[in-house]
C-alpha atoms as a PDB file:
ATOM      1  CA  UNK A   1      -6.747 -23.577  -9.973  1.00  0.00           C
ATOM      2  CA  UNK A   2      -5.900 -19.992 -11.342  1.00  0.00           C
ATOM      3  CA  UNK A   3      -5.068 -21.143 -14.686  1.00  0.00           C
ATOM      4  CA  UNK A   4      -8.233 -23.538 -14.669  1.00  0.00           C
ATOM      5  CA  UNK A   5     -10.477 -20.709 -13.084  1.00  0.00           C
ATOM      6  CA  UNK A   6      -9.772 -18.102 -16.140  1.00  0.00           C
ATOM      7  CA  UNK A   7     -10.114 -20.961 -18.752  1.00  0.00           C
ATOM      8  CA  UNK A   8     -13.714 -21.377 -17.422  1.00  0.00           C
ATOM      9  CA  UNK A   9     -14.063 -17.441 -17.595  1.00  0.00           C
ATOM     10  CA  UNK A  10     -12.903 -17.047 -20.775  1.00  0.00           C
ATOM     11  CA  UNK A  11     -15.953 -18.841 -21.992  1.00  0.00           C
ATOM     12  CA  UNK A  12     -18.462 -17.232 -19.714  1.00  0.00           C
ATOM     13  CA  UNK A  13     -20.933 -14.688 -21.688  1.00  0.00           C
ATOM     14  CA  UNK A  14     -21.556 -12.757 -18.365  1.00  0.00           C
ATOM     15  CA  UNK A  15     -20.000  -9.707 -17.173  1.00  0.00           C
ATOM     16  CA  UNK A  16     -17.854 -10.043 -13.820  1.00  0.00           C
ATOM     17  CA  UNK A  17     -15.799  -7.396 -11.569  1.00  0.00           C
ATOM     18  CA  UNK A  18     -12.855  -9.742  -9.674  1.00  0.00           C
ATOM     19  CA  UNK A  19     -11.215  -7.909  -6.836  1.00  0.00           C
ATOM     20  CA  UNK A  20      -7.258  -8.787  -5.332  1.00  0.00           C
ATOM     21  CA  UNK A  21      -4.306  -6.999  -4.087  1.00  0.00           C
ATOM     22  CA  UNK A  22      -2.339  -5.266  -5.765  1.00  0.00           C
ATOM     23  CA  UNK A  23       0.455  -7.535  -4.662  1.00  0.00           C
ATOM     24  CA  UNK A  24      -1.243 -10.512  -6.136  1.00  0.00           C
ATOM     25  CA  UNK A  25      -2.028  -8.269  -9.354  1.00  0.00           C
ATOM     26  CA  UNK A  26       1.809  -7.886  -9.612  1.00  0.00           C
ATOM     27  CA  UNK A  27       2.604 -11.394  -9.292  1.00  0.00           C
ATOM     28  CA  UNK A  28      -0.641 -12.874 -11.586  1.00  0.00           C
ATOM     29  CA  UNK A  29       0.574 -10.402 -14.418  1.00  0.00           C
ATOM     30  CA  UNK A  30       4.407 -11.656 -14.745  1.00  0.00           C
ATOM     31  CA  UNK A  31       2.598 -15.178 -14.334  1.00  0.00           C
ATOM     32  CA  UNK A  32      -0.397 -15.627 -16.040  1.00  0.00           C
ATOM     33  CA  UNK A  33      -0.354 -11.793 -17.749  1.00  0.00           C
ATOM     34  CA  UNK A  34      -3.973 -11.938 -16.432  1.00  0.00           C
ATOM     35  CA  UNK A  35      -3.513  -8.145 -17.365  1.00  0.00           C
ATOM     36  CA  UNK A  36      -3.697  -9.029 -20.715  1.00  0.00           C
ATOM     37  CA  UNK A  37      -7.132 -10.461 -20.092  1.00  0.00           C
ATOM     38  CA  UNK A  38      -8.903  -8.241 -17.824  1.00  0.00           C
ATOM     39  CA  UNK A  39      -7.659  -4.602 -19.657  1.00  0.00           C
ATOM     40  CA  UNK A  40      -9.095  -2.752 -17.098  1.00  0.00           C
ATOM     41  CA  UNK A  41      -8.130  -2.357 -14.087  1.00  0.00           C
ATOM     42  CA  UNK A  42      -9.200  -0.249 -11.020  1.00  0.00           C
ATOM     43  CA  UNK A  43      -7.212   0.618  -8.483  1.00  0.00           C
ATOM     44  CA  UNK A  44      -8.442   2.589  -5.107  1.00  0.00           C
ATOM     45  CA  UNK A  45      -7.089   5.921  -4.712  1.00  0.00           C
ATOM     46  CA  UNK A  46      -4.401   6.263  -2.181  1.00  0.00           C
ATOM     47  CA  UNK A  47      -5.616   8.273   1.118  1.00  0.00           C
ATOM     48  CA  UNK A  48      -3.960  11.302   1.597  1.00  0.00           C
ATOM     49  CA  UNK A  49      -3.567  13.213   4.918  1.00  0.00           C
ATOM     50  CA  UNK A  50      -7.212  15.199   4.402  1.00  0.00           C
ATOM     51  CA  UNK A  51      -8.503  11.841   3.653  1.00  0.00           C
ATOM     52  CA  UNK A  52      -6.999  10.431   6.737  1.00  0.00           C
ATOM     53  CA  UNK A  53      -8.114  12.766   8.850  1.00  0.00           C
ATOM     54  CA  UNK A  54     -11.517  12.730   8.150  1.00  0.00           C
ATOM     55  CA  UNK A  55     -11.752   9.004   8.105  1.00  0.00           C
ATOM     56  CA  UNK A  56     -10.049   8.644  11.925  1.00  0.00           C
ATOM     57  CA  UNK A  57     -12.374  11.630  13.265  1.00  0.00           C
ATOM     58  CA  UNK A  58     -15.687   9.583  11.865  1.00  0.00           C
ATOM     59  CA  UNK A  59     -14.081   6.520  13.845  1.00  0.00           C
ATOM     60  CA  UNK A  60     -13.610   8.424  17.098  1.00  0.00           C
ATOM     61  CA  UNK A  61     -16.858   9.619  16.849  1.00  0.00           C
ATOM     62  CA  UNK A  62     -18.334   6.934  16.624  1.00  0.00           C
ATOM     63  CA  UNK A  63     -19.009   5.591  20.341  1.00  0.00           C
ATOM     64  CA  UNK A  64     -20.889   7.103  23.260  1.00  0.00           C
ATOM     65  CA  UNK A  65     -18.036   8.794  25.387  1.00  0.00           C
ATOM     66  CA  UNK A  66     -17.229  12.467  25.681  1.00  0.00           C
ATOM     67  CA  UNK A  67     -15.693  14.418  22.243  1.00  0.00           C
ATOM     68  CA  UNK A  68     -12.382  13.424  21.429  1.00  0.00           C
ATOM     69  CA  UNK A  69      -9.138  15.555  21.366  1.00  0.00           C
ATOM     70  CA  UNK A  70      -6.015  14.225  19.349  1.00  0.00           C
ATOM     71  CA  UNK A  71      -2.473  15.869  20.262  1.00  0.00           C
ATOM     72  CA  UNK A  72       1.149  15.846  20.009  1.00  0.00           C
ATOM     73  CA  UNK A  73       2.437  16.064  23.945  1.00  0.00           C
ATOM     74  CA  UNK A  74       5.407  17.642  22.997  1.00  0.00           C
ATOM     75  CA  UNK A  75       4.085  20.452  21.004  1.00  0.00           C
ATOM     76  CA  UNK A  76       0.298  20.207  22.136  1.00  0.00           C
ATOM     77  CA  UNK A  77      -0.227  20.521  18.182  1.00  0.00           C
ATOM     78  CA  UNK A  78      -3.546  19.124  17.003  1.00  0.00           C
ATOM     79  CA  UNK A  79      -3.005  16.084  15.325  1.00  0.00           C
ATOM     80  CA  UNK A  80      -7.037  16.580  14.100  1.00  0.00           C
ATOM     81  CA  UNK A  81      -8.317  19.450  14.186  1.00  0.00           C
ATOM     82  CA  UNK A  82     -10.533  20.369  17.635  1.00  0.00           C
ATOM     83  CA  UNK A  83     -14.098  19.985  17.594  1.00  0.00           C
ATOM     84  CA  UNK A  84     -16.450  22.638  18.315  1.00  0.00           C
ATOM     85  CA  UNK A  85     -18.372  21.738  21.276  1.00  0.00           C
ATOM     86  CA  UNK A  86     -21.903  23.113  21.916  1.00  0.00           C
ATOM     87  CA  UNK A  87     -22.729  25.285  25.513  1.00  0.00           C
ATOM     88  CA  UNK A  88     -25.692  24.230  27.181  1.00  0.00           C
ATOM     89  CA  UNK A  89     -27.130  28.094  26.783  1.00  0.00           C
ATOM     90  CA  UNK A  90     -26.638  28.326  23.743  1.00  0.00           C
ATOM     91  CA  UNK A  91     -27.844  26.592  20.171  1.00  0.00           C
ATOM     92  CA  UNK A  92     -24.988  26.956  18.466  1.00  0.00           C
ATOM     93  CA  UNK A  93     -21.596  25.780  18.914  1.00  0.00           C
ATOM     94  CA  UNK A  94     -19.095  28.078  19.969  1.00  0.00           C
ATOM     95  CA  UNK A  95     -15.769  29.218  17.303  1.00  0.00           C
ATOM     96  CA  UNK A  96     -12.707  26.856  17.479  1.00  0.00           C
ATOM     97  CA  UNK A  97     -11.234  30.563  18.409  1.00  0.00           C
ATOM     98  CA  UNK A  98     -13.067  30.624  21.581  1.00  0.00           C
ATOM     99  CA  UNK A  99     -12.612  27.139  22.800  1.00  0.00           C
ATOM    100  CA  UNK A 100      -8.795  26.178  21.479  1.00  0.00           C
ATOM    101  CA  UNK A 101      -7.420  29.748  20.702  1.00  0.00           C
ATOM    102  CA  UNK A 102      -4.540  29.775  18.405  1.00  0.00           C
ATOM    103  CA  UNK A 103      -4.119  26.135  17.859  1.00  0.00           C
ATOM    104  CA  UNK A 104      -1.522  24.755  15.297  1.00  0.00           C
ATOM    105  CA  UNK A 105      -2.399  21.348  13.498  1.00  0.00           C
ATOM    106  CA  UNK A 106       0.893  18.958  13.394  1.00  0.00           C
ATOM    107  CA  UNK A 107       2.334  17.372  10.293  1.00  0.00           C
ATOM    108  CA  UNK A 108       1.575  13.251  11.439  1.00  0.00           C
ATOM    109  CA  UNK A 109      -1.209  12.846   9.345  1.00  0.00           C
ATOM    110  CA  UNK A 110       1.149  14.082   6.300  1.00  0.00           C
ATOM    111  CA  UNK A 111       3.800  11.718   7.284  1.00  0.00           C
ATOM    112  CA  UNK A 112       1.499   8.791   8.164  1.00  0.00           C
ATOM    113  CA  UNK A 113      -0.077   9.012   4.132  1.00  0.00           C
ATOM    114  CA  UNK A 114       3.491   9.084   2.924  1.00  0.00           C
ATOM    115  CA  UNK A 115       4.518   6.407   4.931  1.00  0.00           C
ATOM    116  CA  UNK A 116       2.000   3.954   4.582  1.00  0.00           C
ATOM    117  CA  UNK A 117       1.836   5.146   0.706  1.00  0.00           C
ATOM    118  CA  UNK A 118      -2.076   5.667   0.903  1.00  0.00           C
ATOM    119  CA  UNK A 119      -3.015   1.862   2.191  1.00  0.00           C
ATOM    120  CA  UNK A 120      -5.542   2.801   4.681  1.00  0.00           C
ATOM    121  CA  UNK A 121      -4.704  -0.591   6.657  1.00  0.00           C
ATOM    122  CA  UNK A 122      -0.773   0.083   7.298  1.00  0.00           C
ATOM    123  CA  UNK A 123      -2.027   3.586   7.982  1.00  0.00           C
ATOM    124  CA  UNK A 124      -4.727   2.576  10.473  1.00  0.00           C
ATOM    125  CA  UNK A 125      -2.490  -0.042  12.304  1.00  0.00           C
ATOM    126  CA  UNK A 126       0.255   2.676  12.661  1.00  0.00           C
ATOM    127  CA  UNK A 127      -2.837   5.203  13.781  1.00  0.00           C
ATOM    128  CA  UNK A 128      -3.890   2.416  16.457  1.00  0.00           C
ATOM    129  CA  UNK A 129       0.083   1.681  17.733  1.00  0.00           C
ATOM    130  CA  UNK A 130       0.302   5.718  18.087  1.00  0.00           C
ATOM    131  CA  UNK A 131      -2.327   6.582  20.611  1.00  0.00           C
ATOM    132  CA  UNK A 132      -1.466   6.764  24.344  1.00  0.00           C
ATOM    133  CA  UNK A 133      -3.406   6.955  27.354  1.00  0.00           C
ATOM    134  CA  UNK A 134      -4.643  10.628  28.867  1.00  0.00           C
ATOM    135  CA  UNK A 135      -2.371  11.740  32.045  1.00  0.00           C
ATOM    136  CA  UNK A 136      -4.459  12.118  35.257  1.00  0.00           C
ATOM    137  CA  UNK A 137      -2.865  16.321  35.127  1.00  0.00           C
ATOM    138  CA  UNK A 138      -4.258  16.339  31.313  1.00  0.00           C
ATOM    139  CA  UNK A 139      -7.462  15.281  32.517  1.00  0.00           C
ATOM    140  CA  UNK A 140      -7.697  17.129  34.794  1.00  0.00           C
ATOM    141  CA  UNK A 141      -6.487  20.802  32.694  1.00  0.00           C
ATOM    142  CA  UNK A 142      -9.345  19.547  30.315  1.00  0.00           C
ATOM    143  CA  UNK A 143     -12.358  18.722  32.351  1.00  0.00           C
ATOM    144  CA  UNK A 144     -13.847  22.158  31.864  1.00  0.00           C
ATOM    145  CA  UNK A 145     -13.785  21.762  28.325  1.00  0.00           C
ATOM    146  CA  UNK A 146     -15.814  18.013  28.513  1.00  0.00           C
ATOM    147  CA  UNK A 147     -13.140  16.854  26.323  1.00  0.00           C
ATOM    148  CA  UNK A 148     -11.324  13.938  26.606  1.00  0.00           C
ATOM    149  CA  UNK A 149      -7.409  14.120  25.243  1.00  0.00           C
ATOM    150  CA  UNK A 150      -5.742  11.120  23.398  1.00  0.00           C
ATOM    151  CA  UNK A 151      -2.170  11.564  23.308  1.00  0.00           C
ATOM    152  CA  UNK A 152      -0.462  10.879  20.044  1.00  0.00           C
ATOM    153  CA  UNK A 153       3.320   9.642  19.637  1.00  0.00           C
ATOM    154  CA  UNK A 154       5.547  11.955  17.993  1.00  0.00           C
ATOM    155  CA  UNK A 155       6.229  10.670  14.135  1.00  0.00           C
ATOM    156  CA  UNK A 156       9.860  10.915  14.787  1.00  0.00           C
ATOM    157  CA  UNK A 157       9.474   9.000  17.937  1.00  0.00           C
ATOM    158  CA  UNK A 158       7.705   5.600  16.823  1.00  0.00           C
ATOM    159  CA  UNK A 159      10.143   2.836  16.549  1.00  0.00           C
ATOM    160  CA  UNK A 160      10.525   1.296  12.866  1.00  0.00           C
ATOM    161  CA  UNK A 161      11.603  -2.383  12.267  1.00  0.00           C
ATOM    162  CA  UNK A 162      14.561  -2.130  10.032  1.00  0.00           C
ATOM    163  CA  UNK A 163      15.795  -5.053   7.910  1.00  0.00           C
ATOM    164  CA  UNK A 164      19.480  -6.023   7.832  1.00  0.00           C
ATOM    165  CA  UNK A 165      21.587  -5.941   4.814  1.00  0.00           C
ATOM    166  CA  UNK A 166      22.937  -9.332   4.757  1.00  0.00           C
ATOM    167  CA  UNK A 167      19.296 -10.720   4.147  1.00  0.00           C
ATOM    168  CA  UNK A 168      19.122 -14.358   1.106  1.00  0.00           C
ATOM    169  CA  UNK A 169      16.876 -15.664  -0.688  1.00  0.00           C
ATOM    170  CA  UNK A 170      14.841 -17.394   2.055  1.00  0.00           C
ATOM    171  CA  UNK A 171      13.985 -14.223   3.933  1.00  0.00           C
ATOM    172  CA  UNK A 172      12.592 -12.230   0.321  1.00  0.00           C
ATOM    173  CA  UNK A 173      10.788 -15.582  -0.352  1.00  0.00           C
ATOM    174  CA  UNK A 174       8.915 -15.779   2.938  1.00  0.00           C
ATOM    175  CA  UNK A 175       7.875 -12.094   2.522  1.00  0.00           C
ATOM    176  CA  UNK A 176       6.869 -11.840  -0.615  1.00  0.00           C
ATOM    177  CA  UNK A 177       4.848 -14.693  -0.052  1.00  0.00           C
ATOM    178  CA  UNK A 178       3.341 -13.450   2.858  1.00  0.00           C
ATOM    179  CA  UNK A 179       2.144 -10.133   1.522  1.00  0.00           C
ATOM    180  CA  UNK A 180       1.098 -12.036  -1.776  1.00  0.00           C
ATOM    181  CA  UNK A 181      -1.455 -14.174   0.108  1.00  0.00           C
ATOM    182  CA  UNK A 182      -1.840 -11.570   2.764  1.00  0.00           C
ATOM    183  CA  UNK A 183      -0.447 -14.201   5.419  1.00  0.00           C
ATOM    184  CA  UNK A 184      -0.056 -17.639   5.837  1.00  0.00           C
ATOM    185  CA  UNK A 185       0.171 -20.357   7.994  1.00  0.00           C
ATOM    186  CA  UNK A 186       3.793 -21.758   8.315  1.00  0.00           C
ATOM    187  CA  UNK A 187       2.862 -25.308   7.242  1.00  0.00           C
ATOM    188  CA  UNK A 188       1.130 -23.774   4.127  1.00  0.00           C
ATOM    189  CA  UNK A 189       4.726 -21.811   3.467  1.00  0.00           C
ATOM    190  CA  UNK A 190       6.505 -25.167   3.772  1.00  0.00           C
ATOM    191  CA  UNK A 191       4.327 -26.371   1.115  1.00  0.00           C
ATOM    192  CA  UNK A 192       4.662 -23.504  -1.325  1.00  0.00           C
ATOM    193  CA  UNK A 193       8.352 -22.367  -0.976  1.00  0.00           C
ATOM    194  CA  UNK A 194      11.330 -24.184  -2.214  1.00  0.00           C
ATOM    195  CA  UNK A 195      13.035 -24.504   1.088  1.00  0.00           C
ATOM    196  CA  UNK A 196      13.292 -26.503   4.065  1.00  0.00           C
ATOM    197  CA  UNK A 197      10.804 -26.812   6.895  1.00  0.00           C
ATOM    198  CA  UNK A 198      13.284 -25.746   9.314  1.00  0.00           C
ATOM    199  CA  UNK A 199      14.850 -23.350   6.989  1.00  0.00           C
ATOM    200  CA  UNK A 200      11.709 -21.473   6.916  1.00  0.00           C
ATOM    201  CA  UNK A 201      10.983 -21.516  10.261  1.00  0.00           C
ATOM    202  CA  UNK A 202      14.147 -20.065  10.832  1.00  0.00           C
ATOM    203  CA  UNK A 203      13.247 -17.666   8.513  1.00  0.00           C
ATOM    204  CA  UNK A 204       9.752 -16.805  10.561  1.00  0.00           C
ATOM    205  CA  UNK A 205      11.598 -16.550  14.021  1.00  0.00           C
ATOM    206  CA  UNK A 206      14.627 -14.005  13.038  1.00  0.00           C
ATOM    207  CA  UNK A 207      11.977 -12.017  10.947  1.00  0.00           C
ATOM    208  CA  UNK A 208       9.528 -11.943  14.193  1.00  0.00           C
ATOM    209  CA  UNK A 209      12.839 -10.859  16.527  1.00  0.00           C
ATOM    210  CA  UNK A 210      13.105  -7.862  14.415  1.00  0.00           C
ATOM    211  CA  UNK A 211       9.620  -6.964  14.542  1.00  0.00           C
ATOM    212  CA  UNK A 212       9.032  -7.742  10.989  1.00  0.00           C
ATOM    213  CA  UNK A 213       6.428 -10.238  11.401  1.00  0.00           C
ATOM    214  CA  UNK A 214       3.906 -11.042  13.321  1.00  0.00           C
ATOM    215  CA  UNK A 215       2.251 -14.325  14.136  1.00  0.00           C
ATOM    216  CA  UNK A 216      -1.497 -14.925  15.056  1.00  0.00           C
ATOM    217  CA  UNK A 217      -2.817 -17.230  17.815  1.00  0.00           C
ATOM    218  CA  UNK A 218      -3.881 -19.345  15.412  1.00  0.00           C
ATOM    219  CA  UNK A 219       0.142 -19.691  13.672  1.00  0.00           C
ATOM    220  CA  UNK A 220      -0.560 -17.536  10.826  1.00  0.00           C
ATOM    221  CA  UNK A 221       1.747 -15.560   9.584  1.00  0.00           C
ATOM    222  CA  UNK A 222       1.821 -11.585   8.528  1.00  0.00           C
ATOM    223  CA  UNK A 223       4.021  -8.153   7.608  1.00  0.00           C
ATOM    224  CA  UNK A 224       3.955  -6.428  10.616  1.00  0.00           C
ATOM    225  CA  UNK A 225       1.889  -2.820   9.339  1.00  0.00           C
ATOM    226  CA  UNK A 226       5.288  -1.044  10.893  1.00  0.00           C
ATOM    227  CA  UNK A 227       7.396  -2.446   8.555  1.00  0.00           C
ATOM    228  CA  UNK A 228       5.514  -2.660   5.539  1.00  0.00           C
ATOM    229  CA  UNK A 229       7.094   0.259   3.981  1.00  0.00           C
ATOM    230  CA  UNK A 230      10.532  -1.530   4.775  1.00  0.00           C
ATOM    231  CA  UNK A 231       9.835  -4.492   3.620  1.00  0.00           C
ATOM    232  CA  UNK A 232       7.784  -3.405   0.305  1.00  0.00           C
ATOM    233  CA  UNK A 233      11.469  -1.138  -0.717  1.00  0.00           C
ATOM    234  CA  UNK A 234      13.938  -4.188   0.255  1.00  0.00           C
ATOM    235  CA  UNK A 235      11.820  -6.065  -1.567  1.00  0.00           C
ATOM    236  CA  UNK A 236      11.557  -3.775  -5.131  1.00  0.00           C
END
């Protein structure tokens, strides 16, 4: 259909912009060397940790509750930086000085961009799977402040899926094909792979034990965001 579909494009007078992954980019340039057809190509730019953090302080602002405070319970580092939050008496909003006094920002943000190499999707699942819930003593301490806290995990404590070193063929098949068609139903990965319907369901259950996959209600099949960076270096 690929093959079939640039024929037809080939031919077309019209201008066009296609958009894919950059894993099926890879894959269509060893096959088809559709990079030899479409000479330029666009990529996003990764997000860094500045672009992170402005991106998850938009998302927490957007709802109706009281302002949002994002910290490290270990340190009590800011994970974003405090808002400044208005007094009644008064029309301006008071100095971060005044409110937070000498707070230090952590370095999460800068290991989440490194980790998740810039994709904001890995980054935002890893965001999501980091908050925690506000102690009753936390809320409590900050009720003066109409703040509400959101605890985030520790980098050094979230829990990584690791891949083991005695991995074959069948495992780096069922990956890559996964992230090339950004997940898959298994009976669609029976159809495409050159193995064995049992051999890659097999395949799907160890991967899921170790937290390497994860499976929809509806059977299809994905990368789990925690161990996309593990999977994406086993598999280079």
């Amino acid at each position: 259909f690929l093959r079939q579909f640039l024929d037809w494009l080939a031919n077309w007078p019209g201008r066009c912009l296609l958009g894919c992954s950059s894993w099926a980019w890879a894959y269509l340039s060893a096959a088809l060397h559709i990079d030899r057809f479409f000479t330029t190509a666009w990529t996003l730019e990764a997000l860094d940790a500045e672009r992170l953090q402005i991106w998850f302080a938009q998302l927490a602002s957007g709802h109706d509750l009281q302002p949002l405070v994002f910290r490290e319970p270990d340190s009590g580092h800011f994970v974003i930086p405090p808002p400044a939050l208005k007094d009644e008496n008064e029309e301006e909003p008071s100095s971060d000085d005044e409110l937070w006094g000498d707070w230090k920002q952590s370095s999460f943000l800068t290991e989440l961009a490194a980790h998740s190499l810039g994709n904001p999707g890995v980054a935002w699942a890893i965001w999501r799977i980091s908050l925690g819930q506000l102690s009753a003593e936390e809320t409590e301490k900050h009720a003066l402040r109409e703040v509400e806290t959101v605890w985030v995990k520790p980098w050094r404590r979230i829990y990584w899926p690791t891949l083991p070193n005695t991995l074959g063929h069948s495992e780096f098949f069922v990956l890559h094909t996964l992230l090339l068609h950004d997940g898959l139903a298994a009976s669609l990965l029976c159809l495409l792979l050159p193995l064995s319907a049992f051999e890659v369901r097999r395949t799907l259950s160890a991967l899921a034990n170790l937290r390497v996959l994860e499976v929809s209600q509806d059977d299809i099949w994905r990368v789990s965001p925690l161990a996309y960076h593990t999977v994406r270096e086993a598999l280079a």
